[in-house]
C-alpha atoms as a PDB file:
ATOM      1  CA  UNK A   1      58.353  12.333  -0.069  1.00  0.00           C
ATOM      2  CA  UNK A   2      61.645  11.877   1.769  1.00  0.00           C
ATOM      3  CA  UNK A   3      60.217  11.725   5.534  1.00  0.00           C
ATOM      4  CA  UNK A   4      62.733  11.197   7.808  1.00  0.00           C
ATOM      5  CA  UNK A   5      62.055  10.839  11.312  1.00  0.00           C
ATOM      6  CA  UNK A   6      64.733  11.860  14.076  1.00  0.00           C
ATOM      7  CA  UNK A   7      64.519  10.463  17.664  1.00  0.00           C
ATOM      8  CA  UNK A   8      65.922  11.524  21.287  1.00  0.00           C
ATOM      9  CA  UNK A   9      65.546  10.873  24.629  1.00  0.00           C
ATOM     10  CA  UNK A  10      65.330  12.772  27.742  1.00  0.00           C
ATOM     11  CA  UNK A  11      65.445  11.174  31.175  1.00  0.00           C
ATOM     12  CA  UNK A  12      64.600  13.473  34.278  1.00  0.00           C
ATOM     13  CA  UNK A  13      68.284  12.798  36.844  1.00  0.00           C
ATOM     14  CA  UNK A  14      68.780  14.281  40.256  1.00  0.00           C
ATOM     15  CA  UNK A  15      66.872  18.125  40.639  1.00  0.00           C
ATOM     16  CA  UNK A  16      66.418  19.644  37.239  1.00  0.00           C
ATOM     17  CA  UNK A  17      69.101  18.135  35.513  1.00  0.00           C
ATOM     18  CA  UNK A  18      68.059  16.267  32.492  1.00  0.00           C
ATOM     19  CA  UNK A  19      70.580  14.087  30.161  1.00  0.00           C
ATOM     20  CA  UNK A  20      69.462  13.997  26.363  1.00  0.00           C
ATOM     21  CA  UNK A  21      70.727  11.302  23.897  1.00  0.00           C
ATOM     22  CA  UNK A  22      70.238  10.560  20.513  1.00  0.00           C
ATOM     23  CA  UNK A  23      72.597   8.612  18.118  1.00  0.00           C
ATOM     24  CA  UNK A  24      75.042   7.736  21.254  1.00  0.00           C
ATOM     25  CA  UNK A  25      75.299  11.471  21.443  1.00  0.00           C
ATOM     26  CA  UNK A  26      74.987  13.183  25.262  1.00  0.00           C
ATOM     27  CA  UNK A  27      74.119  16.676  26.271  1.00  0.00           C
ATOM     28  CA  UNK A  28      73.103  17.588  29.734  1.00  0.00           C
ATOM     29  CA  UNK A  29      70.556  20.314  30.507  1.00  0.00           C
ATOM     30  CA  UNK A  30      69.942  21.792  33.571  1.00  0.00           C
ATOM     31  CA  UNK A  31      68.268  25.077  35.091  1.00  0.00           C
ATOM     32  CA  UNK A  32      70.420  28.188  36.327  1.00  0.00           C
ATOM     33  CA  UNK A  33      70.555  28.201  40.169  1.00  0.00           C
ATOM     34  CA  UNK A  34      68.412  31.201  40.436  1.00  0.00           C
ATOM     35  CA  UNK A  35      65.765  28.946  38.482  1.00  0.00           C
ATOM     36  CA  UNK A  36      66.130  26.032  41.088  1.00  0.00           C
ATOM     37  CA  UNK A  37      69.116  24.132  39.065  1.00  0.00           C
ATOM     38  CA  UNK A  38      72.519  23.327  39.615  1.00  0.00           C
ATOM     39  CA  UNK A  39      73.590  25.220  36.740  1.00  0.00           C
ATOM     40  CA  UNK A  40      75.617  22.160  35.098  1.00  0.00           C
ATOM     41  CA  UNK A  41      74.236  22.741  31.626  1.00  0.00           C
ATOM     42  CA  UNK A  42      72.324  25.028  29.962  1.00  0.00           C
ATOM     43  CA  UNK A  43      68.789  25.431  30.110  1.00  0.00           C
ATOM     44  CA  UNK A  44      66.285  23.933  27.473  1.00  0.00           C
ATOM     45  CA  UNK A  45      64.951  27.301  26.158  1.00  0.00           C
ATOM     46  CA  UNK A  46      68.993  28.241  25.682  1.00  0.00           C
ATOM     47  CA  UNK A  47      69.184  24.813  23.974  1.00  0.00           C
ATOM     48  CA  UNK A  48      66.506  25.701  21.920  1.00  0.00           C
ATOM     49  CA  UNK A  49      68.488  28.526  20.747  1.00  0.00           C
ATOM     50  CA  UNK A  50      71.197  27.127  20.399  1.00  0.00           C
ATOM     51  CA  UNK A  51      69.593  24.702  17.957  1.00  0.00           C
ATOM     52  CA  UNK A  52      67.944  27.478  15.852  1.00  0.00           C
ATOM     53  CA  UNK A  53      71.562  29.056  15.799  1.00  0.00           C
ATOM     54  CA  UNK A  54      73.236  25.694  14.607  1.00  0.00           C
ATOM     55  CA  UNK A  55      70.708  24.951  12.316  1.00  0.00           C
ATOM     56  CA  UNK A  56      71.089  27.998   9.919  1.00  0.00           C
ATOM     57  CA  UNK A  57      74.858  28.076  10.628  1.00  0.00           C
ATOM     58  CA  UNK A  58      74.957  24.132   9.001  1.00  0.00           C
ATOM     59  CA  UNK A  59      71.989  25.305   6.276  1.00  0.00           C
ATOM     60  CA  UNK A  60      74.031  28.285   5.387  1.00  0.00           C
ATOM     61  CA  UNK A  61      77.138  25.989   4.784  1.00  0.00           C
ATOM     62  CA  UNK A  62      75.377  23.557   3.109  1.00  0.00           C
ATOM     63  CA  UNK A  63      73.994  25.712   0.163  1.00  0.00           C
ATOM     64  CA  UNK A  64      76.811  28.519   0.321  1.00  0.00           C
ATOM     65  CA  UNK A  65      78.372  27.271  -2.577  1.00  0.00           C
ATOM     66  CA  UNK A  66      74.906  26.268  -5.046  1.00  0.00           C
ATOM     67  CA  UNK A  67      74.146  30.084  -3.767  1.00  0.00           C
ATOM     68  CA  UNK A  68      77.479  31.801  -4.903  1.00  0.00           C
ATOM     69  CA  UNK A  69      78.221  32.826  -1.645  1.00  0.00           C
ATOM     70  CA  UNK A  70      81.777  32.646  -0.824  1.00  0.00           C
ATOM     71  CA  UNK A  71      81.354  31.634   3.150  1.00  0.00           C
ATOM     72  CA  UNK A  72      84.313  32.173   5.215  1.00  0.00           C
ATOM     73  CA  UNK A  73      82.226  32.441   8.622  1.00  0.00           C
ATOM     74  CA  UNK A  74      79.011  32.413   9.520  1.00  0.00           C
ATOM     75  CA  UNK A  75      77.702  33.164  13.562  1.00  0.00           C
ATOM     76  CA  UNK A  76      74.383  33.713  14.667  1.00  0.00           C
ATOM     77  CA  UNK A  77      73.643  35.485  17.864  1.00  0.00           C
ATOM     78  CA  UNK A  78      70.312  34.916  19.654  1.00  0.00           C
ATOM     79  CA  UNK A  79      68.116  35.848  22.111  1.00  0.00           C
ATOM     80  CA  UNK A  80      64.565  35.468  23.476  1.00  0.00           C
ATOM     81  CA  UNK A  81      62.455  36.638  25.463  1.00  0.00           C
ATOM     82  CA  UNK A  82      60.579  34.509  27.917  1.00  0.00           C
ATOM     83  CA  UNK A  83      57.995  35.658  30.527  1.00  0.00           C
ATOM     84  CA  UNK A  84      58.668  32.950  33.605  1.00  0.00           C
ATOM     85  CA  UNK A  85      54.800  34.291  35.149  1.00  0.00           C
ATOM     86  CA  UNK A  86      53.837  31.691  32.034  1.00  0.00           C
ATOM     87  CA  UNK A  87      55.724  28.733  32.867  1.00  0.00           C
ATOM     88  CA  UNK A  88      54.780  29.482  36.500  1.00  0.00           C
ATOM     89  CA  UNK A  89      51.277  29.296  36.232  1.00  0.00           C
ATOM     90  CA  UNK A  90      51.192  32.666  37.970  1.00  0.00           C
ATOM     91  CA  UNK A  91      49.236  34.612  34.931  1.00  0.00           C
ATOM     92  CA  UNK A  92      48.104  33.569  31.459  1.00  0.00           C
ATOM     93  CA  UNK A  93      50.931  34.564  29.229  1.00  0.00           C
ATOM     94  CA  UNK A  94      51.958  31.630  27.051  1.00  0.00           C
ATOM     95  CA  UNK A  95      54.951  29.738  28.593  1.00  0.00           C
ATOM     96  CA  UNK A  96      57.072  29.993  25.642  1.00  0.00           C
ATOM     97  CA  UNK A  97      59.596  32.578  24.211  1.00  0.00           C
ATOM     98  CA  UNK A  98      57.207  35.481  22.532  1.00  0.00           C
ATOM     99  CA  UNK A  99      60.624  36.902  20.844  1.00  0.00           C
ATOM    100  CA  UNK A 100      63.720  35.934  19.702  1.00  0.00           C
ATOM    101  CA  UNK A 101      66.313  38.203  18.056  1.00  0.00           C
ATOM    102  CA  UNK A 102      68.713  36.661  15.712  1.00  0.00           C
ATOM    103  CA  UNK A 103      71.947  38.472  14.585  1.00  0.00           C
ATOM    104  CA  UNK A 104      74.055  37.181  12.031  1.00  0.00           C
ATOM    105  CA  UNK A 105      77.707  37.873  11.219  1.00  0.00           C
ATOM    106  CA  UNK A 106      79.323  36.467   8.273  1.00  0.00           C
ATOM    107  CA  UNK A 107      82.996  37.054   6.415  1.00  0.00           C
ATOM    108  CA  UNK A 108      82.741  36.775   3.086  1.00  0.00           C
ATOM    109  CA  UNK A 109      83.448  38.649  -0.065  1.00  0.00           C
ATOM    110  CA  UNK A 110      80.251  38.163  -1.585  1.00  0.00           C
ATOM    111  CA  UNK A 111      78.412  41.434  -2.656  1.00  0.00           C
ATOM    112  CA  UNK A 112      76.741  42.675   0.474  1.00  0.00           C
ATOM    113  CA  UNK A 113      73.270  42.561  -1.844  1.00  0.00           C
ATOM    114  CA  UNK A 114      73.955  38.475  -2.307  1.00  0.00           C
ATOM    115  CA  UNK A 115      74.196  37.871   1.388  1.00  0.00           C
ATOM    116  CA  UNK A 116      71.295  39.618   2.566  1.00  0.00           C
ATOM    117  CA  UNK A 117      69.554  37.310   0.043  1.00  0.00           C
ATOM    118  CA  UNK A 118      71.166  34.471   1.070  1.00  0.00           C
ATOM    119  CA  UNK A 119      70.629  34.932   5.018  1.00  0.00           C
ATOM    120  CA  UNK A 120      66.913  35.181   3.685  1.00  0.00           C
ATOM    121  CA  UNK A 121      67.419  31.992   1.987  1.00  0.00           C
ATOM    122  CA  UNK A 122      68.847  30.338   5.411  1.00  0.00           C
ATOM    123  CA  UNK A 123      65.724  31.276   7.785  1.00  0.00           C
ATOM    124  CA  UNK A 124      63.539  30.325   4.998  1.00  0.00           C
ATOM    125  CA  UNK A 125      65.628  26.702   4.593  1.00  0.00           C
ATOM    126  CA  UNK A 126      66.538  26.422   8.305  1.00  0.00           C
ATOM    127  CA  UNK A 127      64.122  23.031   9.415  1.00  0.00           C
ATOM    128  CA  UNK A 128      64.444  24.562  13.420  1.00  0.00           C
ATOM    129  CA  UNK A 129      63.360  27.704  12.229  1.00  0.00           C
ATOM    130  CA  UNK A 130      60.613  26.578  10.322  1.00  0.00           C
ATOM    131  CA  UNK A 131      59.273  24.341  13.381  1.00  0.00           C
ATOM    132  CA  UNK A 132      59.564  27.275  15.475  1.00  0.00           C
ATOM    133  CA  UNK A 133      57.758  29.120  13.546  1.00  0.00           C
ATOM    134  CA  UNK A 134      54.727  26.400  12.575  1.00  0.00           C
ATOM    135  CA  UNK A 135      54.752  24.573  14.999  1.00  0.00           C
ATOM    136  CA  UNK A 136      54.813  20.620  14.458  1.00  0.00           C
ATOM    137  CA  UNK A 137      51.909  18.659  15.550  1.00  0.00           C
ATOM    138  CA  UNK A 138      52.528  16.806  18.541  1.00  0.00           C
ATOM    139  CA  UNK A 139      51.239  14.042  20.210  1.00  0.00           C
ATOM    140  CA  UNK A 140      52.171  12.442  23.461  1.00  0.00           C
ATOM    141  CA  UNK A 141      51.586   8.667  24.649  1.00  0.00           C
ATOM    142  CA  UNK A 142      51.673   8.001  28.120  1.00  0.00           C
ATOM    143  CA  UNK A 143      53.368   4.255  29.154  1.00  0.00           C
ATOM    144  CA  UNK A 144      53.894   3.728  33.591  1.00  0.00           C
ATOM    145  CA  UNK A 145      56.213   1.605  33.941  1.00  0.00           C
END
């Protein structure tokens, strides 16, 4: 087995605004205004789309090639939906994104047959796709400093 284990940190800064780093790598995330933010980043469930959408844009480049897919570009549109009543507390919907919608558009000349095969290929392959859709156990350990 080939476990690799990936690490980040997030650390809370002034009102919602959170700065993430991993690998001396920076991102800031923040809330939209109307969500109590300052709007200086986007928000975590966007990032979380984002990642999905990066992840089977970097699988699909990886195996293009071993797949026969001639890959000239590859985009992947997203969205979710997320009830806020969740997050809220104010009913007892589940506070994360029930649906998200991916379109992909890709240039290639590739027999239209191949690439739906191989899109199939990249949300099987895609490791943020498979989390998202298995969920990873998680544990949390609690240090006050």
């Amino acid at each position: 087995m080939a476990l690799e284990t990936f690490k980040a940190v997030s650390k809370l800064q002034e009102g919602m605004k959170v700065e993430c780093s991993t690998r001396g790598h920076k991102i800031v995330l923040d809330e939209p205004k109307q969500l109590g933010g300052t709007d200086e980043g986007m928000n975590p469930v966007e990032a979380t789309l984002c990642a999905l959408g990066a992840c089977q844009a970097i699988v699909a480049r990886c195996f293009a090639r071993a797949k026969g897919v001639n890959l000239q570009e590859y985009r992947v549109e997203l969205e979710g939906d997320l009830d806020t009543d969740g997050f809220l507390g104010k009913s007892d919907v589940r506070p994360g994104m029930q649906n998200i919608r991916a379109k992909v558009y890709i240039k290639s000349d590739s027999p239209e047959e191949k690439l739906k095969e191989f899109v199939e290929f990249v949300e099987k392959t895609c490791p943020v796709g498979d989390t998202i859709k298995n969920s990873a156990n998680m544990s949390t350990e609690l240090i006050i400093e």
